[in-house]
PDB file of N, CA and C in Angstrom:
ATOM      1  N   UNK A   1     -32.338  97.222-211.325  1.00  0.00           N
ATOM      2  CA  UNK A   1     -31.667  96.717-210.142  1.00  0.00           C
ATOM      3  C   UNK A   1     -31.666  97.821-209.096  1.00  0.00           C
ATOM      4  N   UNK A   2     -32.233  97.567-208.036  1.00  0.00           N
ATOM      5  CA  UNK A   2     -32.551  98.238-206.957  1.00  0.00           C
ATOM      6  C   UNK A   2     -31.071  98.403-206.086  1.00  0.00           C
ATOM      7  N   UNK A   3     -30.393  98.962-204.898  1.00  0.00           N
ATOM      8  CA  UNK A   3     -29.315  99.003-204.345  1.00  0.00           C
ATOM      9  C   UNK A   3     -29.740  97.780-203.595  1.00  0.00           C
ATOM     10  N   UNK A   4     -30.647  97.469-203.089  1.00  0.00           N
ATOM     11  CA  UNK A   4     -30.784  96.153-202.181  1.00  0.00           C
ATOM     12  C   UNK A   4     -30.452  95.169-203.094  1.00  0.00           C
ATOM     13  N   UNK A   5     -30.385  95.138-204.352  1.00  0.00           N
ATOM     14  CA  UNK A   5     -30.098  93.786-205.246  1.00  0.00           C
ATOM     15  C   UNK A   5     -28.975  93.318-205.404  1.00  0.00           C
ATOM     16  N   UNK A   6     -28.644  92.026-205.718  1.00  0.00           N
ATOM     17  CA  UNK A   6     -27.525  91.954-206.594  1.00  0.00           C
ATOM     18  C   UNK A   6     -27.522  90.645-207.243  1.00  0.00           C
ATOM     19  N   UNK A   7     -26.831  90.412-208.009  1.00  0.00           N
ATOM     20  CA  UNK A   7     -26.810  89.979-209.435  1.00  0.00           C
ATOM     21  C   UNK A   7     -26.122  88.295-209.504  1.00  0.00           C
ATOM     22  N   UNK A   8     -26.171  87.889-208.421  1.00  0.00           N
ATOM     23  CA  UNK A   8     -25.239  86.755-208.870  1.00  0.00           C
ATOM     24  C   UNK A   8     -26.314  86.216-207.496  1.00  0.00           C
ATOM     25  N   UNK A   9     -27.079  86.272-206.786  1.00  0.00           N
ATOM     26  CA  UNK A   9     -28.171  85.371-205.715  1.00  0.00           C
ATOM     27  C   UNK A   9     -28.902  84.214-206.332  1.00  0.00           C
ATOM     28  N   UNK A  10     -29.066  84.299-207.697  1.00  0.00           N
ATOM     29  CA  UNK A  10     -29.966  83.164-208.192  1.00  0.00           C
ATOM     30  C   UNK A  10     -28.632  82.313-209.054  1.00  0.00           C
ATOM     31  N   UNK A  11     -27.953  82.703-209.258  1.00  0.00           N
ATOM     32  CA  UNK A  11     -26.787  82.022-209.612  1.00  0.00           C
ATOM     33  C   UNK A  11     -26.318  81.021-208.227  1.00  0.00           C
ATOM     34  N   UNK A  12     -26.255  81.666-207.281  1.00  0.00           N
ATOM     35  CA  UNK A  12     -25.215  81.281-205.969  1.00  0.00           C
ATOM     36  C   UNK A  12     -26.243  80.106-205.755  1.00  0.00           C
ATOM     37  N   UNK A  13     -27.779  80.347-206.028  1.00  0.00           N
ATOM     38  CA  UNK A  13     -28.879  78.900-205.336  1.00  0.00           C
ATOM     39  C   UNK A  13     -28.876  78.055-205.891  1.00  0.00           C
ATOM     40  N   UNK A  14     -28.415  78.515-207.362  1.00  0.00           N
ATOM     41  CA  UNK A  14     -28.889  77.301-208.284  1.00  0.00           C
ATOM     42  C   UNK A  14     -27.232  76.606-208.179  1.00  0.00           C
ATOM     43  N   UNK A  15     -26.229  76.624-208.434  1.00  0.00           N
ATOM     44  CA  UNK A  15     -24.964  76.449-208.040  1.00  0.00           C
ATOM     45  C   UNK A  15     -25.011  75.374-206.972  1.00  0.00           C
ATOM     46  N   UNK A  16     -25.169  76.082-205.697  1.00  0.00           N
ATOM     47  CA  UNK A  16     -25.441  75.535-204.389  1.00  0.00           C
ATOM     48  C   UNK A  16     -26.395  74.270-204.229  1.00  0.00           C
ATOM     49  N   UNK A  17     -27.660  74.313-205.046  1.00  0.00           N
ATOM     50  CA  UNK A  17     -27.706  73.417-204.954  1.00  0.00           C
ATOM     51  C   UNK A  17     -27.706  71.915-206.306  1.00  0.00           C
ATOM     52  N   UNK A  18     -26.696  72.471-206.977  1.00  0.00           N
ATOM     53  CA  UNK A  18     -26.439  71.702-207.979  1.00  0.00           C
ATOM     54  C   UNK A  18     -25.248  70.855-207.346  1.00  0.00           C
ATOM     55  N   UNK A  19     -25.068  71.488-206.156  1.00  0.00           N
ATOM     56  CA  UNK A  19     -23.591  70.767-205.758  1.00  0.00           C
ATOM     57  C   UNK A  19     -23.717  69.996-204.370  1.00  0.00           C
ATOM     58  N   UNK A  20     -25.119  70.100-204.237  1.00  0.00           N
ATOM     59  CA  UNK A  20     -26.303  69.038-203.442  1.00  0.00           C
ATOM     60  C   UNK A  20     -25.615  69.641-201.717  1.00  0.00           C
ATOM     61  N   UNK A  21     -25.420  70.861-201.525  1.00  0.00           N
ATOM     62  CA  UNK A  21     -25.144  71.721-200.786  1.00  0.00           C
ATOM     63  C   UNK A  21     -26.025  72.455-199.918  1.00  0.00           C
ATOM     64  N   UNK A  22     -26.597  72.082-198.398  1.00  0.00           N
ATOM     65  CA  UNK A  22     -27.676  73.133-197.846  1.00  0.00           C
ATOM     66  C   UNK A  22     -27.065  74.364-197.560  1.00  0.00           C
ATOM     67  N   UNK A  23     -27.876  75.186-197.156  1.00  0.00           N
ATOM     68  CA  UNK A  23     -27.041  76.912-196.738  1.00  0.00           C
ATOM     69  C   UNK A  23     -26.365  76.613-195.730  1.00  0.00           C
ATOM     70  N   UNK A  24     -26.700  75.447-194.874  1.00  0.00           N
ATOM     71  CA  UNK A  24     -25.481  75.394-193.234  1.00  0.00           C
ATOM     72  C   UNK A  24     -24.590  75.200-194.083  1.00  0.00           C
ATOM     73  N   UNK A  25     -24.702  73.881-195.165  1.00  0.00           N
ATOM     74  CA  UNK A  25     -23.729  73.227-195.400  1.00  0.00           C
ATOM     75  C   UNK A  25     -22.429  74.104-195.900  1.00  0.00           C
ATOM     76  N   UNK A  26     -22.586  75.258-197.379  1.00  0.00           N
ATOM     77  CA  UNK A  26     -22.524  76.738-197.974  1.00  0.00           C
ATOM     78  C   UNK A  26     -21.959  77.646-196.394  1.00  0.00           C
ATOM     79  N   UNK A  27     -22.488  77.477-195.728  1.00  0.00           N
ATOM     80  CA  UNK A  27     -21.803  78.660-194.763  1.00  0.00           C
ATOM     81  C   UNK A  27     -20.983  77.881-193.861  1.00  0.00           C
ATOM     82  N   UNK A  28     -20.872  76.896-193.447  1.00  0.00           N
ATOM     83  CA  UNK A  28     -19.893  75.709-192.927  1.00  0.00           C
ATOM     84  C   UNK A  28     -18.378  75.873-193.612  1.00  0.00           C
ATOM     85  N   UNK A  29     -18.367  75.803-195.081  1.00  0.00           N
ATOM     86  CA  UNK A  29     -17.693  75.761-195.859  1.00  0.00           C
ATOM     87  C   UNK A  29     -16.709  77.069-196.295  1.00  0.00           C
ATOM     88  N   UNK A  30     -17.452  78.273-195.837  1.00  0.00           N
ATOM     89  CA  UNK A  30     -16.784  79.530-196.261  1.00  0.00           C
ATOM     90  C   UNK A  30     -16.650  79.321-194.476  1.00  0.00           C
ATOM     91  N   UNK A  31     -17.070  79.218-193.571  1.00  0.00           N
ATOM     92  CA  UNK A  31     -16.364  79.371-192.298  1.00  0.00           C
ATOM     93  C   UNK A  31     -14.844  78.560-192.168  1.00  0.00           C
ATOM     94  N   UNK A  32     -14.651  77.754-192.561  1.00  0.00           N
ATOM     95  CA  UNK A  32     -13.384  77.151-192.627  1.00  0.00           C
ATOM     96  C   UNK A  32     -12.547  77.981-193.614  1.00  0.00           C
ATOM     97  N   UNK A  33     -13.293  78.281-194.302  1.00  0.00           N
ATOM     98  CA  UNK A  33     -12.251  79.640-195.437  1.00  0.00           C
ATOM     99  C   UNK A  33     -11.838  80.881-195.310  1.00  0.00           C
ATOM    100  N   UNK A  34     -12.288  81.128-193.300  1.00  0.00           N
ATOM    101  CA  UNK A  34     -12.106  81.843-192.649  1.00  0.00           C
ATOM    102  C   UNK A  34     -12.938  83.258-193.080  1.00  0.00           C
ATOM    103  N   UNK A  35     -14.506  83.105-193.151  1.00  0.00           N
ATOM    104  CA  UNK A  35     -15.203  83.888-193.226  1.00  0.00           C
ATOM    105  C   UNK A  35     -16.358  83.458-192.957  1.00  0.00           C
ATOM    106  N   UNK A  36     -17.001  84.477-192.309  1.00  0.00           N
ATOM    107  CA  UNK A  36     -18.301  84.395-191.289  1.00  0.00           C
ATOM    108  C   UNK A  36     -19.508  84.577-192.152  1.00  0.00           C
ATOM    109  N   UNK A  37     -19.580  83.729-193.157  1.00  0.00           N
ATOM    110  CA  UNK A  37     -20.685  84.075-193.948  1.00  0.00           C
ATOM    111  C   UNK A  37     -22.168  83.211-193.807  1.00  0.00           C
ATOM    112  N   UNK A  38     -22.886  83.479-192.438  1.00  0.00           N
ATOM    113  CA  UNK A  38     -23.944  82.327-192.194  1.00  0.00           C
ATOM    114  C   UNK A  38     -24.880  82.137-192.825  1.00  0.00           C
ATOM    115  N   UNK A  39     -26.083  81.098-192.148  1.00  0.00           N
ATOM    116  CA  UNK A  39     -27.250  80.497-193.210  1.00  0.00           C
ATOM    117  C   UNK A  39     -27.986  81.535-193.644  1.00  0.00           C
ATOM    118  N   UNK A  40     -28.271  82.413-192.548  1.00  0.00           N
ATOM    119  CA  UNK A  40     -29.199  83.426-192.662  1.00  0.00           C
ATOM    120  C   UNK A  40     -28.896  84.515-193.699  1.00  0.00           C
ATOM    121  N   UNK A  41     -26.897  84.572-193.900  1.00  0.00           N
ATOM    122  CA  UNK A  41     -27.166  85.709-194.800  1.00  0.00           C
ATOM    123  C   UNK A  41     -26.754  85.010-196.473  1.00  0.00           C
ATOM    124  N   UNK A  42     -26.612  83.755-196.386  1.00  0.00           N
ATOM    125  CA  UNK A  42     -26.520  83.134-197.799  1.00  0.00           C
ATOM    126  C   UNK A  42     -27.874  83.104-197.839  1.00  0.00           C
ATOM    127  N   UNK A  43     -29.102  83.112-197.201  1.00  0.00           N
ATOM    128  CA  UNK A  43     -30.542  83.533-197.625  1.00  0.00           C
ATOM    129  C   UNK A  43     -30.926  84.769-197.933  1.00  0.00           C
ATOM    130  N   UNK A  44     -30.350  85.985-197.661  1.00  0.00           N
ATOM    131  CA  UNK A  44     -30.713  86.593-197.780  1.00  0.00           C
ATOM    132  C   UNK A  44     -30.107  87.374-199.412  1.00  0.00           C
ATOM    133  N   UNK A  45     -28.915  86.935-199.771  1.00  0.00           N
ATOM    134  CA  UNK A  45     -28.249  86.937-200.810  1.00  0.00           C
ATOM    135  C   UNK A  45     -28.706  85.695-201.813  1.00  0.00           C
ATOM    136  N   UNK A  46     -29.107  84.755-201.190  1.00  0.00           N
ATOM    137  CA  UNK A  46     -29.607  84.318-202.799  1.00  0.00           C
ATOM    138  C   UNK A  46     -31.181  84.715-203.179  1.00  0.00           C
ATOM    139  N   UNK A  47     -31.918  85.496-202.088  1.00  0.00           N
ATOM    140  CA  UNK A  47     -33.067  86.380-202.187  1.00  0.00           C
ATOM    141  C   UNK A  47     -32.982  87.505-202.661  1.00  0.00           C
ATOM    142  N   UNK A  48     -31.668  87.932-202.837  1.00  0.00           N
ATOM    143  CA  UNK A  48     -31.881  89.544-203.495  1.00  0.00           C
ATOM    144  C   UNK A  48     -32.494  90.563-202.053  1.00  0.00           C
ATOM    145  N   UNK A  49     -32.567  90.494-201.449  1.00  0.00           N
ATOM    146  CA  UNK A  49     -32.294  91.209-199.780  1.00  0.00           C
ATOM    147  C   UNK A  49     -31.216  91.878-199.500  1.00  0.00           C
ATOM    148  N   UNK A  50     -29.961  91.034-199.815  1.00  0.00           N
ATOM    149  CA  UNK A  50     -28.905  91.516-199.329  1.00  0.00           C
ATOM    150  C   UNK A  50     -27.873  91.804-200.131  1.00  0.00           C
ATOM    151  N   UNK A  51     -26.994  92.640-200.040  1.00  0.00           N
ATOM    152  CA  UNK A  51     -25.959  92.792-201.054  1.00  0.00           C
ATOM    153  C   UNK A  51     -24.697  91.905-201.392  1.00  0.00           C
ATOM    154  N   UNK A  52     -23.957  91.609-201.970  1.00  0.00           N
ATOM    155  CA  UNK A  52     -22.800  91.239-201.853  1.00  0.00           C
ATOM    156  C   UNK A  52     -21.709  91.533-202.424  1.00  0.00           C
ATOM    157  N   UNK A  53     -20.371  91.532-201.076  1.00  0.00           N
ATOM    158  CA  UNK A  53     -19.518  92.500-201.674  1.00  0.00           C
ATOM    159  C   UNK A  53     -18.192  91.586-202.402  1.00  0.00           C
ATOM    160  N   UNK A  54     -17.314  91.851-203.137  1.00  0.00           N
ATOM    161  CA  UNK A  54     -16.467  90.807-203.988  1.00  0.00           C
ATOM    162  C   UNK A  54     -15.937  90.195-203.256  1.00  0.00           C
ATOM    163  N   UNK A  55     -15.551  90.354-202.101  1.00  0.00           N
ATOM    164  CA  UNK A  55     -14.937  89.063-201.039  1.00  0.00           C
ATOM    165  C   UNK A  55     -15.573  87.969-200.873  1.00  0.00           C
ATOM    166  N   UNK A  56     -16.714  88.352-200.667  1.00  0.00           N
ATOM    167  CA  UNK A  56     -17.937  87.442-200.257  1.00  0.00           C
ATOM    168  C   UNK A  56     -18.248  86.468-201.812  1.00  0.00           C
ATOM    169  N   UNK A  57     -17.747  87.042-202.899  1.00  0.00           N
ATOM    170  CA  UNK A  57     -18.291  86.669-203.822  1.00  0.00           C
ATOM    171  C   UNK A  57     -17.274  85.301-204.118  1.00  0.00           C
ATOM    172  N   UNK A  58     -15.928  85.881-203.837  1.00  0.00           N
ATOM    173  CA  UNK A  58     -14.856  84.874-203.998  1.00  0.00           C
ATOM    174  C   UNK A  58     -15.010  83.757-202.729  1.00  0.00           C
ATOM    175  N   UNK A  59     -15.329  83.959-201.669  1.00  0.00           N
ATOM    176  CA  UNK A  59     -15.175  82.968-200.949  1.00  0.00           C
ATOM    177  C   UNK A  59     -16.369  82.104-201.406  1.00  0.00           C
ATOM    178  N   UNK A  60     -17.275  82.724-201.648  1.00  0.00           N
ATOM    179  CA  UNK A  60     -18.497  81.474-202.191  1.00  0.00           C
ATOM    180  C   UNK A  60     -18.026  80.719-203.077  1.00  0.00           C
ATOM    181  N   UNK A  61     -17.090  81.570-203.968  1.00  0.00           N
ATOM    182  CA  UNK A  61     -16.754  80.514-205.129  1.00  0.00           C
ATOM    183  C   UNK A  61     -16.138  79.605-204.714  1.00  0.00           C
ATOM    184  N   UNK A  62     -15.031  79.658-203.833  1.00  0.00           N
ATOM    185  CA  UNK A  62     -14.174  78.439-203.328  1.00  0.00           C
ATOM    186  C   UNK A  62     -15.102  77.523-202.610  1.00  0.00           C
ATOM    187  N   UNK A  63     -15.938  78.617-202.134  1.00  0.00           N
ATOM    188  CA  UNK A  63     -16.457  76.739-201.072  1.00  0.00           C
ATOM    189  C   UNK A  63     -17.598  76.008-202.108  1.00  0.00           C
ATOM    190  N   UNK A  64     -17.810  76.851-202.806  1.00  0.00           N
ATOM    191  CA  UNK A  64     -18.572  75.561-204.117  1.00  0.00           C
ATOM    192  C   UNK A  64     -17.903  75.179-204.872  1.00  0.00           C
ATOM    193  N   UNK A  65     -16.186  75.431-205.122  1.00  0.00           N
ATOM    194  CA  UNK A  65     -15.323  74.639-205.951  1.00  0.00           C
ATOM    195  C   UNK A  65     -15.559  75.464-207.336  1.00  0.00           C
ATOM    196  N   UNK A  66     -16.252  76.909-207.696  1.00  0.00           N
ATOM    197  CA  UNK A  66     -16.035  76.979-208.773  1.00  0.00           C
ATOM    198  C   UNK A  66     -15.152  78.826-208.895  1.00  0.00           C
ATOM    199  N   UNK A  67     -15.105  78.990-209.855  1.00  0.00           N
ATOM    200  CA  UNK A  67     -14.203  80.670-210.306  1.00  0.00           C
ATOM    201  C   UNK A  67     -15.076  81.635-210.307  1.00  0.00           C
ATOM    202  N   UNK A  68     -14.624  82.541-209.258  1.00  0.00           N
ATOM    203  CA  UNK A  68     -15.796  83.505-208.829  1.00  0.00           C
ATOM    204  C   UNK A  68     -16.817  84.135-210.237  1.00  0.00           C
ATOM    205  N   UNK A  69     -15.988  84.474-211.245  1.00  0.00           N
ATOM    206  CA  UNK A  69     -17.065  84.671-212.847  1.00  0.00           C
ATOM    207  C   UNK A  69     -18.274  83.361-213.014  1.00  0.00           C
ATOM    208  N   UNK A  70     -18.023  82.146-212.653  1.00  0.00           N
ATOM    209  CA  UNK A  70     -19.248  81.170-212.991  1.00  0.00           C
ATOM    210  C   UNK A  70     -20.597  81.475-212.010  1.00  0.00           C
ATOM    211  N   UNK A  71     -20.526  82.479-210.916  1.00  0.00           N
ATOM    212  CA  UNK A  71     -21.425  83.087-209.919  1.00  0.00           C
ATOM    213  C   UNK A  71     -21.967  84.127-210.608  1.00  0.00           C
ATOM    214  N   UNK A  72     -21.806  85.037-211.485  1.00  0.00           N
ATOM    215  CA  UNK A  72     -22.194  86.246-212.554  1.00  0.00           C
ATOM    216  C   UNK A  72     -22.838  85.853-213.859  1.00  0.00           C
ATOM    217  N   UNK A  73     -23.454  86.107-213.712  1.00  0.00           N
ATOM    218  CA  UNK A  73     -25.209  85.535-215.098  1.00  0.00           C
ATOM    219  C   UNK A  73     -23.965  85.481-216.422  1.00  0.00           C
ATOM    220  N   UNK A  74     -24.698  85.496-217.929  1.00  0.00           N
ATOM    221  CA  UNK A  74     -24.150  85.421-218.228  1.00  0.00           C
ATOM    222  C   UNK A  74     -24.339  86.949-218.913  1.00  0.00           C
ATOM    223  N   UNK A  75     -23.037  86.785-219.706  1.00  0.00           N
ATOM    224  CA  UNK A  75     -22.073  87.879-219.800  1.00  0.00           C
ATOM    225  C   UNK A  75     -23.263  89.082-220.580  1.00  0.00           C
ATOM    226  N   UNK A  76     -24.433  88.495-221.824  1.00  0.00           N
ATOM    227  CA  UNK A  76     -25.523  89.532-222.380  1.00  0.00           C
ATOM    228  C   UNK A  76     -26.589  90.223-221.063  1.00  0.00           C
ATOM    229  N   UNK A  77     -26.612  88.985-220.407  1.00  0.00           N
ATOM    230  CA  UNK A  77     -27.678  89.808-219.674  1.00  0.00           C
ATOM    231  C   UNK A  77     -26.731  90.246-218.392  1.00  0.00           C
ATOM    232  N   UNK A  78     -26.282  90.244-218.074  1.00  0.00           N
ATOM    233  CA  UNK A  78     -24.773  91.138-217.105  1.00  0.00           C
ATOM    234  C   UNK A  78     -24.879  92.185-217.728  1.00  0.00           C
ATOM    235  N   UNK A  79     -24.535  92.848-218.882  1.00  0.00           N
ATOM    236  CA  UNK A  79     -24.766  93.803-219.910  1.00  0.00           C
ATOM    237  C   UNK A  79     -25.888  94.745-219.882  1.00  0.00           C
ATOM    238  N   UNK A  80     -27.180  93.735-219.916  1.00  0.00           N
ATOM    239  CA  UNK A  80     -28.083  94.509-219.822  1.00  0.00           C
ATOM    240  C   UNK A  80     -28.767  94.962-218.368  1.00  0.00           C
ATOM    241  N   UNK A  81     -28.396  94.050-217.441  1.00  0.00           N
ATOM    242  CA  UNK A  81     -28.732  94.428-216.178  1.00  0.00           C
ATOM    243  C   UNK A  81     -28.005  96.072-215.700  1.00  0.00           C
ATOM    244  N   UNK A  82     -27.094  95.861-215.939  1.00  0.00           N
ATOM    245  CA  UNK A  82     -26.167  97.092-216.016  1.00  0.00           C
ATOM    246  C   UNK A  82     -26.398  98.014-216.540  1.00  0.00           C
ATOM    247  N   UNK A  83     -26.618  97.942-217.838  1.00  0.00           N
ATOM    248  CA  UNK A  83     -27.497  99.451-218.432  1.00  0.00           C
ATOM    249  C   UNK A  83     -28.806  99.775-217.863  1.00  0.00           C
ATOM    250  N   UNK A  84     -29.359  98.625-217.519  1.00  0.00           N
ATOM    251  CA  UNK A  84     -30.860  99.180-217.253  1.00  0.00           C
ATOM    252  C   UNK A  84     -31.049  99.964-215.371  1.00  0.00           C
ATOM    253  N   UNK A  85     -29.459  99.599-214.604  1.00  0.00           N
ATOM    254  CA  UNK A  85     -29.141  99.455-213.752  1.00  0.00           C
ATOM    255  C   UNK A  85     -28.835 101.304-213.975  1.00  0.00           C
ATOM    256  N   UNK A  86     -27.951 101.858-214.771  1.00  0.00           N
ATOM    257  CA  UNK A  86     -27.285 103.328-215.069  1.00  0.00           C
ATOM    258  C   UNK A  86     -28.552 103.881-215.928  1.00  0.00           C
ATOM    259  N   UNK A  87     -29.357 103.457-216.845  1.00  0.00           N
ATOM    260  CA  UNK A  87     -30.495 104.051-217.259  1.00  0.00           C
ATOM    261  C   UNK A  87     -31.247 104.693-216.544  1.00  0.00           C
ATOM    262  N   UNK A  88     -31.996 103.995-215.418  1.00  0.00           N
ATOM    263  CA  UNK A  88     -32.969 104.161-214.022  1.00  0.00           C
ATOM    264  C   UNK A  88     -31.675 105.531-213.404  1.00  0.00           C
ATOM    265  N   UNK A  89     -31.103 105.750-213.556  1.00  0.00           N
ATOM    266  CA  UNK A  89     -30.374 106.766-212.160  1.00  0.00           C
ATOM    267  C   UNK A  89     -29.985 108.209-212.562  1.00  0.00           C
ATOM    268  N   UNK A  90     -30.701 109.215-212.126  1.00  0.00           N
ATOM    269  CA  UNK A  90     -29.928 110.498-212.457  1.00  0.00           C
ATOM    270  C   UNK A  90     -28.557 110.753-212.852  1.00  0.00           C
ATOM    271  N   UNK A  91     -28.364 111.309-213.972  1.00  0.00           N
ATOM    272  CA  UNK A  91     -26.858 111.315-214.511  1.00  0.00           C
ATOM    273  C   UNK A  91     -26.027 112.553-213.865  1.00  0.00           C
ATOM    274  N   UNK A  92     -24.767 112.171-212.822  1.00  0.00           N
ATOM    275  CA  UNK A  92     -24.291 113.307-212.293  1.00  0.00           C
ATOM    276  C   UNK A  92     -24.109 114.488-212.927  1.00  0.00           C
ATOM    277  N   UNK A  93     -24.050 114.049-213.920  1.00  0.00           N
ATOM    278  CA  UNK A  93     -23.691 115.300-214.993  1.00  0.00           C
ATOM    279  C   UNK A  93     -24.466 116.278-215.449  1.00  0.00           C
ATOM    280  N   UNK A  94     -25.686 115.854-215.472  1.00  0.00           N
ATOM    281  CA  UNK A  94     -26.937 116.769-215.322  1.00  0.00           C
ATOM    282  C   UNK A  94     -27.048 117.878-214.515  1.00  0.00           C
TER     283      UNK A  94
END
């Protein structure tokens, strides 16, 4: 996992559109939830482009109706993304 990545974009598309939801529709929805989260950057986050930070993560969840954890893979490969995520990186301690 690169710093441009993050981990829950192919979750948020497949979600989104399981809930027969376009990205206006997805950013329509967190705008009434009083956050500016538009089409362009729910594309760029379910592309792995852009980052996302836990606010962003919770308001997605509400405007698709689900608990911000059902947006996070599941829990083995969360695990391993993560190690392979601290594996790849110089250890400060070194």
């Amino acid at each position: 996992m690169t710093p441009s990545q993050n981990i829950v974009g192919s979750r948020l598309r497949t979600m989104r559109r399981e809930k027969g939801l376009t990205q206006a529709m997805l950013a329509a929805r967190c705008g009434v939830l009083g956050w500016d989260i538009g089409e362009n950057t729910i594309t760029k986050i379910e592309t792995n482009v852009r980052c996302v930070i836990d606010a962003e993560i919770a308001c997605l969840a509400t405007a698709l109706g689900v608990h911000p954890e059902e947006l996070l893979p599941a829990p083995e490969k969360l695990r391993a993304t993560v190690k392979a995520y601290f594996a790849s990186r110089p250890s400060a301690l070194d």
